[in-house]
Protein backbone atom coordinates (compact mmCIF):
# COMPACT_ATOMS: atom_id res chain seq x y z
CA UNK A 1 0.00 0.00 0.00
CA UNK A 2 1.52 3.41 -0.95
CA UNK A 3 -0.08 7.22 0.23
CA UNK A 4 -2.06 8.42 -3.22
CA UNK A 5 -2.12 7.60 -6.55
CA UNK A 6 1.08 7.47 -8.99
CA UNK A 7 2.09 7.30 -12.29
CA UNK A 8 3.45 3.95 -13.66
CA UNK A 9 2.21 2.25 -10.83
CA UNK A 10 2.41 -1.85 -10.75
CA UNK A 11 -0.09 -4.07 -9.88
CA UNK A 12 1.10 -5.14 -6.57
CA UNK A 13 0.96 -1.90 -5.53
CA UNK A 14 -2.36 -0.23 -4.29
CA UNK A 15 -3.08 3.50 -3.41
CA UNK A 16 -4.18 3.85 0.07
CA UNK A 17 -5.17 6.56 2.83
CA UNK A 18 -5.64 7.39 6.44
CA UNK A 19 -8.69 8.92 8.49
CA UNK A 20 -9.30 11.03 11.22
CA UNK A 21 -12.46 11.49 11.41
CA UNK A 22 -16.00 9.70 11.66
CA UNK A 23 -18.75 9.99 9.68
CA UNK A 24 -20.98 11.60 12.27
CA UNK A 25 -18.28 14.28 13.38
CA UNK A 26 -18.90 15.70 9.79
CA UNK A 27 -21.18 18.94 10.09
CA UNK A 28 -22.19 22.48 8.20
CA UNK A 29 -20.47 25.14 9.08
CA UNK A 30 -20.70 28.62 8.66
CA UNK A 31 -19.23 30.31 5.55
CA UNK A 32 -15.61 31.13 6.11
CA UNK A 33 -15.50 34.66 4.75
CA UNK A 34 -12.12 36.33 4.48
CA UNK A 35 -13.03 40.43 4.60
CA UNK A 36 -12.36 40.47 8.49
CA UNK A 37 -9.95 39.00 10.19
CA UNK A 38 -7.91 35.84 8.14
CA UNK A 39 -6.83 33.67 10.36
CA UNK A 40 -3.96 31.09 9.69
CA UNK A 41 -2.66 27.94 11.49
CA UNK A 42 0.00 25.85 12.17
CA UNK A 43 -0.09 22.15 13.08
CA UNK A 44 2.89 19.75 13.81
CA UNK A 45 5.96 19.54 15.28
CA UNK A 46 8.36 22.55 15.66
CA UNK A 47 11.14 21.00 14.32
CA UNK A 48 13.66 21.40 10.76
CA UNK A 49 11.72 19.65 8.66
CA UNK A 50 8.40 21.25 9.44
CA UNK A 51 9.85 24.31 8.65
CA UNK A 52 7.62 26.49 11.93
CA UNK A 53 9.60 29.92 11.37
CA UNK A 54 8.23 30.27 7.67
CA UNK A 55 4.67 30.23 9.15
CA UNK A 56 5.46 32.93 11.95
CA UNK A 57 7.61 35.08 8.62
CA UNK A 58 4.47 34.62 6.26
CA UNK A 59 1.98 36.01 9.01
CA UNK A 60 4.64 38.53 9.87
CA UNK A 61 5.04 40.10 6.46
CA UNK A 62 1.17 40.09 5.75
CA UNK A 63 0.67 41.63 9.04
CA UNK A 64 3.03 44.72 7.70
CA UNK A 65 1.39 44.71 4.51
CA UNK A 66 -1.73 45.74 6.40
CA UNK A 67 -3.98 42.65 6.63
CA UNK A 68 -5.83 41.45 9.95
CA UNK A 69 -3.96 38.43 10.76
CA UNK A 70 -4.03 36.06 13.11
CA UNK A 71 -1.76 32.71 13.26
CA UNK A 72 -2.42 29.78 15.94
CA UNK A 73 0.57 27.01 16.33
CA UNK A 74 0.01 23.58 17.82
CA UNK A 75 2.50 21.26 18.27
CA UNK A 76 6.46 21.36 20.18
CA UNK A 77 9.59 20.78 19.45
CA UNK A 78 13.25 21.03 19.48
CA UNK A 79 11.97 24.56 17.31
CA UNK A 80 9.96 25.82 19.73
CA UNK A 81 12.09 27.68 21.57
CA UNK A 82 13.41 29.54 18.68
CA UNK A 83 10.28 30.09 17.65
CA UNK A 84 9.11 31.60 21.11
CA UNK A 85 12.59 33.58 20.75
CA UNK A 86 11.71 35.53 17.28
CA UNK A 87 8.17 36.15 18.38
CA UNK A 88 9.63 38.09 21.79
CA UNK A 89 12.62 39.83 19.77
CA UNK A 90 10.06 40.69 16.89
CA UNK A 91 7.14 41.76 19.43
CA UNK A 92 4.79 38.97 17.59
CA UNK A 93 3.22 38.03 20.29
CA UNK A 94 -0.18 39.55 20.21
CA UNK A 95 0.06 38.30 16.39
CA UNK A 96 0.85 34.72 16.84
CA UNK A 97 -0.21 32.25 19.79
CA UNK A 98 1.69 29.37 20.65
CA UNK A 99 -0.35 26.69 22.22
CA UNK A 100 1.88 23.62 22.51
CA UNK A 101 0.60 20.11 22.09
CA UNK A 102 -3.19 19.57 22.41
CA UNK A 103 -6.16 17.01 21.97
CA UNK A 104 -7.63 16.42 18.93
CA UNK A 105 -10.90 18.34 19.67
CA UNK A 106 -8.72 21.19 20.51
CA UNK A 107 -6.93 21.00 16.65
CA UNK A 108 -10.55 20.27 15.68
CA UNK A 109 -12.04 23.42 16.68
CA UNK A 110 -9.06 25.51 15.72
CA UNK A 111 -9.34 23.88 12.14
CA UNK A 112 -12.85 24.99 12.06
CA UNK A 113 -12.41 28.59 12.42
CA UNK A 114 -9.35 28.80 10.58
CA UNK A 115 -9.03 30.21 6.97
CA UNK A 116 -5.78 28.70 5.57
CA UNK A 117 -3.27 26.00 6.69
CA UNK A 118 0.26 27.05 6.39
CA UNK A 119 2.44 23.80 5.70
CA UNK A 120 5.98 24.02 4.34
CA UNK A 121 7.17 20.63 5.68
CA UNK A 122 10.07 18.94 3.96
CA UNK A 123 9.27 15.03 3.72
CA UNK A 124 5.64 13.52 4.74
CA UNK A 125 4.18 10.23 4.21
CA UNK A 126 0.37 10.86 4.22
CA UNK A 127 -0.10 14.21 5.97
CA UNK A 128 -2.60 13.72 7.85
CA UNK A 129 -2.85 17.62 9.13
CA UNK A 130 -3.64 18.58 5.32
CA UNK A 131 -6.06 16.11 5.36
CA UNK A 132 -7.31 17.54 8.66
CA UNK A 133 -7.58 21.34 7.22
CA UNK A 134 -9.52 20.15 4.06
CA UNK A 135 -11.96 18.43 5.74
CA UNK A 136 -12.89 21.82 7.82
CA UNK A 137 -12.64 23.98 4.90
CA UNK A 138 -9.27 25.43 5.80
CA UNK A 139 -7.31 25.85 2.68
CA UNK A 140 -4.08 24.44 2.49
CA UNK A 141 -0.98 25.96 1.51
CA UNK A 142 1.76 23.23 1.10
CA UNK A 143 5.20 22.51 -0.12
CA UNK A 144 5.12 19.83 -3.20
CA UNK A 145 5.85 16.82 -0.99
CA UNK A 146 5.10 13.05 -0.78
CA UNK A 147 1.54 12.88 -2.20
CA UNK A 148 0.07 16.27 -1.42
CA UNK A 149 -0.12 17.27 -5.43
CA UNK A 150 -2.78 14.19 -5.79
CA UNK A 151 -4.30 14.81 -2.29
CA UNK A 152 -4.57 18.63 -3.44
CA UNK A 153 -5.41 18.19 -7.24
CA UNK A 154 -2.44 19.93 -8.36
CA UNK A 155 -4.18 23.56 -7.18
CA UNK A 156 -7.28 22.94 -7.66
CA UNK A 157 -7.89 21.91 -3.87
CA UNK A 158 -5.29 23.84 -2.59
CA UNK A 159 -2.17 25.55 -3.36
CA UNK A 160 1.50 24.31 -3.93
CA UNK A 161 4.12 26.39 -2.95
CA UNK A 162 8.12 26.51 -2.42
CA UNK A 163 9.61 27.13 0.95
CA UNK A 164 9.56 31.01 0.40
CA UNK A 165 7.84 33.40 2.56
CA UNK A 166 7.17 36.12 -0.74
CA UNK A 167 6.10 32.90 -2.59
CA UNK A 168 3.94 31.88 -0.13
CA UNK A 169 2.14 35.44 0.49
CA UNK A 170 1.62 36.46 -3.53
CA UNK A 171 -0.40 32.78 -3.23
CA UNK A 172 -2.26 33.97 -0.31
CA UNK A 173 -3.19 37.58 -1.55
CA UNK A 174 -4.64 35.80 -4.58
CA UNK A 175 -7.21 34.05 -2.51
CA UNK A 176 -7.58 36.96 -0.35
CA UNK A 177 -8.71 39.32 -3.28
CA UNK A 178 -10.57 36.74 -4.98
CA UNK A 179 -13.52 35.44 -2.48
CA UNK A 180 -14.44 33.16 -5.06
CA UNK A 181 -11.35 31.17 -5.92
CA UNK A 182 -11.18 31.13 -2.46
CA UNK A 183 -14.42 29.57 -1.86
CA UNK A 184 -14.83 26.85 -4.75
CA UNK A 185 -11.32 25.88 -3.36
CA UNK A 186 -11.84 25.07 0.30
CA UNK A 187 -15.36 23.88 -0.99
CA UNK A 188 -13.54 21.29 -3.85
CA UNK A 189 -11.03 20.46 -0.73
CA UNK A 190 -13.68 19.66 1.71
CA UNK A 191 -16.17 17.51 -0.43
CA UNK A 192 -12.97 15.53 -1.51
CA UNK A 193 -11.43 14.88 2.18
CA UNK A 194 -14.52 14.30 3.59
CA UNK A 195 -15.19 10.89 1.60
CA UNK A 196 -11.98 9.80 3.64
CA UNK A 197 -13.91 9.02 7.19
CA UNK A 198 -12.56 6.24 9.92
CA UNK A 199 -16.12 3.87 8.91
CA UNK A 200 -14.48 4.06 4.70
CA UNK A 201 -10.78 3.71 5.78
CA UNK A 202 -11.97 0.19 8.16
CA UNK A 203 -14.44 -0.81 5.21
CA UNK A 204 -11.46 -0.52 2.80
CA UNK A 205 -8.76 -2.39 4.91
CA UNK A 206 -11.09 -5.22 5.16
CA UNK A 207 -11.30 -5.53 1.71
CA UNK A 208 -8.02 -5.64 0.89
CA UNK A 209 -7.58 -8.26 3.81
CA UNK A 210 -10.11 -10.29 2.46
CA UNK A 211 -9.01 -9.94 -1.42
């Protein structure tokens, strides 16, 4: 079993996924909108690979260029110190919360009220925190790794960016000025993640078992 689908792929080998969520959790929520405040987040660990200074930079420099922004992080970290470090030295602090390691109701909730996933990791398997996002109509905005193309439809369920803060806000303004892109994308995100629940991922392992 390998994460997503790929090209040239041999028999023996069969795309998979993984779940976080049931099928009852799913529920309506309110339309996102993005003329107030935007609020980004951060979920994993604070460490090299997950790259947790490029978040803080990206909500720093949109922050200057005069938008109403708001960044939550979950998650520690060898990083987190450093991180905690910049936000003092750079009086962030009102700007960006650090909240450490928390349950998954906690990530839930955050998820819900959050307009865009910032995600600049380095290596994944199956990401499960991009997953997470699209399920709660939080648009991701990820590095090109492992299988997040497929998982994000090459743009059209997200956006794929390079590890560069400037990069990383042009893509942002784009979905800032344009409501709509913004809102066929986290809708196209969330109707595909959402087939993905705990009750298909069992229902699917079984079948393979029993193939």
């Amino acid at each position: 079993m390998v994460y997503g689908s790929w090209k040239n792929q041999t028999k023996n080998i069969v795309p998979f996924f993984t779940a976080s969520y049931l099928e009852n959790e799913i529920i309506e929520l309110k339309q996102k909108k993005i003329n107030n405040e935007i609020n980004l987040i951060f979920v994993g660990s604070f460490s090299e690979g997950k790259q947790p200074l490029i978040s803080i930079m990206v909500a720093e420099e949109l922050y200057k260029r005069g938008y109403n922004i708001k960044l939550d992080m979950y998650g520690n970290g060898v990083e987190f110190n450093k991180a905690k470090e910049y936000l003092k030295a750079n009086k962030l602090n009102e700007l960006v919360q650090l909240h450490g390691n928390q349950s998954k109701d906690v990530i839930k909730e955050a998820f819900q009220k959050s307009h865009f996933l910032i995600f600049i990791s380095k290596s994944e398997g199956w990401p499960k925190v991009v997953a997470e996002a699209m399920f709660w109509s939080c648009l991701p905005i990820s590095t090109e790794v492992s299988c997040v193309p497929f998982m994000l439809d090459h743009g059209k369920r997200g956006a794929l960016v390079k590890s560069n803060v400037f990069e990383i806000i042009k893509v942002l303004e784009t979905y800032i000025k344009d409501t709509d892109k913004f809102k066929s994308t986290i809708e196209n995100a969330k109707n595909w993640s959402q087939q993905y629940t705990l009750e298909k991922f069992s229902k699917e392992i079984k079948k393979i078992i029993h193939d």
